[in-house]
Protein backbone atom coordinates (compact mmCIF):
# COMPACT_ATOMS: atom_id res chain seq x y z
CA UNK A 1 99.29 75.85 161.51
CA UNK A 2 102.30 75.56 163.47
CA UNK A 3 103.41 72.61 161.03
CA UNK A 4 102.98 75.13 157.89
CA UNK A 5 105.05 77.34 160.05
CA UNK A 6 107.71 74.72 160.40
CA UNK A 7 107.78 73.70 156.54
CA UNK A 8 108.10 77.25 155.64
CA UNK A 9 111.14 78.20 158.11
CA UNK A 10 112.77 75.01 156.61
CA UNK A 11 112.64 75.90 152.67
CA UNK A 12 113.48 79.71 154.04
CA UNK A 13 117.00 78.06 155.33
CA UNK A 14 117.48 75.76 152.68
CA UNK A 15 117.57 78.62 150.35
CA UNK A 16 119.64 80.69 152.21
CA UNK A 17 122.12 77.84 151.75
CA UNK A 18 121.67 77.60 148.30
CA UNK A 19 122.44 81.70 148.17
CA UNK A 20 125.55 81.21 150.12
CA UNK A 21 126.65 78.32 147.71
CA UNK A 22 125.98 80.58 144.87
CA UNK A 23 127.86 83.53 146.47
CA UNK A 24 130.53 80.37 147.51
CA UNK A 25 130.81 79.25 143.74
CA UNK A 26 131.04 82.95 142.44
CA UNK A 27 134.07 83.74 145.09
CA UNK A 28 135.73 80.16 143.80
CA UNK A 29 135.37 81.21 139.90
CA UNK A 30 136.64 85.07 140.19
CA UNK A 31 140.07 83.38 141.96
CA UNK A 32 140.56 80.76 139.38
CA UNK A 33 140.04 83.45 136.92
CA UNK A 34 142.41 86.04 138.82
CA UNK A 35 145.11 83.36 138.99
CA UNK A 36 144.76 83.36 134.98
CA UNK A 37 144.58 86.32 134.31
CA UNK A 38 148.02 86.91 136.51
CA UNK A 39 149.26 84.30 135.08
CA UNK A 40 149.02 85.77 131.77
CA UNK A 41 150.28 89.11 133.31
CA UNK A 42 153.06 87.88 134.67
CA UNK A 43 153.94 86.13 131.41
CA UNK A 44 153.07 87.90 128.44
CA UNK A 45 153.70 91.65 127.28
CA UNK A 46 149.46 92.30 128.02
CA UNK A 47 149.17 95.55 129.43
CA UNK A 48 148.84 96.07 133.37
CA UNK A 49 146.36 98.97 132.75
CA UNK A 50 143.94 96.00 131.73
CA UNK A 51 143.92 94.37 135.57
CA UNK A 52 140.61 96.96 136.68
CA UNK A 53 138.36 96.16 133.82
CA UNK A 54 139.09 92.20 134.49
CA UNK A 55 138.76 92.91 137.88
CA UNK A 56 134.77 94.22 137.22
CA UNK A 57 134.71 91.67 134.32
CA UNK A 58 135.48 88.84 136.05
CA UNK A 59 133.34 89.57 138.74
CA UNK A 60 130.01 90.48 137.36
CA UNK A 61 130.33 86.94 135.39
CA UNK A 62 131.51 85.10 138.54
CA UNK A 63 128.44 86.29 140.35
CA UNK A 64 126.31 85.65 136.82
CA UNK A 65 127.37 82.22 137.24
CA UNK A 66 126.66 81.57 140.92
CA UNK A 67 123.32 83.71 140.45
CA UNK A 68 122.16 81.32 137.96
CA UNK A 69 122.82 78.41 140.15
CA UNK A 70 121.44 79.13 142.88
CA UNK A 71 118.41 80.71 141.20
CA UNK A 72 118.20 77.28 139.16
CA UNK A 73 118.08 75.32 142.45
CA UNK A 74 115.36 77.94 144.65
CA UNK A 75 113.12 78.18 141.33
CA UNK A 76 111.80 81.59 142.72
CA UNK A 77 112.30 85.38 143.72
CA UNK A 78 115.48 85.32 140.95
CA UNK A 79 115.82 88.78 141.13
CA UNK A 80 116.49 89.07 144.75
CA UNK A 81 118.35 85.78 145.77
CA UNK A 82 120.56 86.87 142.78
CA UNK A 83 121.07 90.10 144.38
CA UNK A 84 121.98 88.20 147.72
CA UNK A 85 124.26 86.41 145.48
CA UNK A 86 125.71 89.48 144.61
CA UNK A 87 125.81 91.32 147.80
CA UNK A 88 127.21 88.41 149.89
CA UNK A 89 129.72 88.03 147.25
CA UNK A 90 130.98 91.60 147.74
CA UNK A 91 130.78 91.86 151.54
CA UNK A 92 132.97 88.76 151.37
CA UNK A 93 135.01 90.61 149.33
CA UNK A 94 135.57 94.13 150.83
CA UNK A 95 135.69 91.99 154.58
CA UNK A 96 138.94 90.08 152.99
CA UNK A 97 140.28 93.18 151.59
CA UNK A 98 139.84 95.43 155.04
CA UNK A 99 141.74 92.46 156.46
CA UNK A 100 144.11 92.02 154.57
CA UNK A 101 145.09 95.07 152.53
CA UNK A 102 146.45 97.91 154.63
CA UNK A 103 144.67 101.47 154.15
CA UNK A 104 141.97 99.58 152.11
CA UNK A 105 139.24 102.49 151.41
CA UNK A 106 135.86 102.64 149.37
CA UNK A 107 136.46 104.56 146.50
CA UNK A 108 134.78 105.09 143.15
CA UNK A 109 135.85 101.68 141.41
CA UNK A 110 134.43 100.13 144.95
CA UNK A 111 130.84 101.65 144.46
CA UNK A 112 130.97 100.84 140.75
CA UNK A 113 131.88 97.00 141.43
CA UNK A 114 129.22 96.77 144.36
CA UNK A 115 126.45 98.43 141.63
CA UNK A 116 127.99 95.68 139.12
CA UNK A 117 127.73 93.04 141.17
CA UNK A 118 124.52 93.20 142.72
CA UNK A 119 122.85 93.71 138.94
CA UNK A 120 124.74 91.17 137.84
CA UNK A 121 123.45 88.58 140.36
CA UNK A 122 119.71 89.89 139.91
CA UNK A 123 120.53 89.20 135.97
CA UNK A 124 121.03 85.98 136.68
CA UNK A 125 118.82 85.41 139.17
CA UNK A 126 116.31 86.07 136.08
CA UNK A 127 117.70 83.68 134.33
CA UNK A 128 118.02 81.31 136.82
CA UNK A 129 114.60 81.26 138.13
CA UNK A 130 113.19 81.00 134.25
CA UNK A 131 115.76 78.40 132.90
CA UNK A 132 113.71 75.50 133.00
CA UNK A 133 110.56 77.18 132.54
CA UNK A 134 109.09 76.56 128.87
């Protein structure tokens, strides 16, 4: 019994890795990503006014991406280790921004990324889980 135990604390970890990774690969795409798109801001005539809808963009497809991943690799419960995805992603996020952005606040946008994000990583948690499925 105790061995069962054992074997099931270990896979519980090991996932818990694999939903940091995810969140970790999600945080690594939606820089690359901001670095282009600011890139072609600072270069181009495009707009400003566009920088909130990348923002939410880029974000929900970042944590898509890492969702999927690290749904692929646990093989189960895609909905909610996509939505750990999500929610790690975006308590890494707001903990950077409290840091390091003076009279950072929750606002509107804030509640709509968080909403975003966490659906987003239970999306692809779905399609994580069932991608190899046939």
């Amino acid at each position: 019994m105790e061995n069962i135990e054992n074997n099931s604390k270990k896979i519980m970890d090991k996932n818990i890795v694999k939903v940091i990774m995810g969140s970790l690969i999600s945080l690594l795409i939606t820089i690359i990503a901001l670095l282009v798109v600011s890139i072609i801001l600072t270069y181009t005539d495009v707009s400003e006014n566009i920088i909130t809808v990348s923002v939410i963009v880029i974000s929900a497809l970042s944590i898509l991406i890492g969702s999927i991943i690290s749904a692929v690799n646990i093989k189960k419960n895609g909905i909610i280790n996509g939505a750990l995805v999500g929610f790690i992603y975006m308590i890494t996020i707001y903990l950077l921004s409290s840091i390091f952005i003076a009279g950072f606040n929750v606002n509107m946008q804030s509640i709509i990324m968080i909403v975003v994000s966490i659906f987003a990583g239970m999306l692809g948690g779905i399609i994580g889980v069932n991608f190899h499925k046939k």
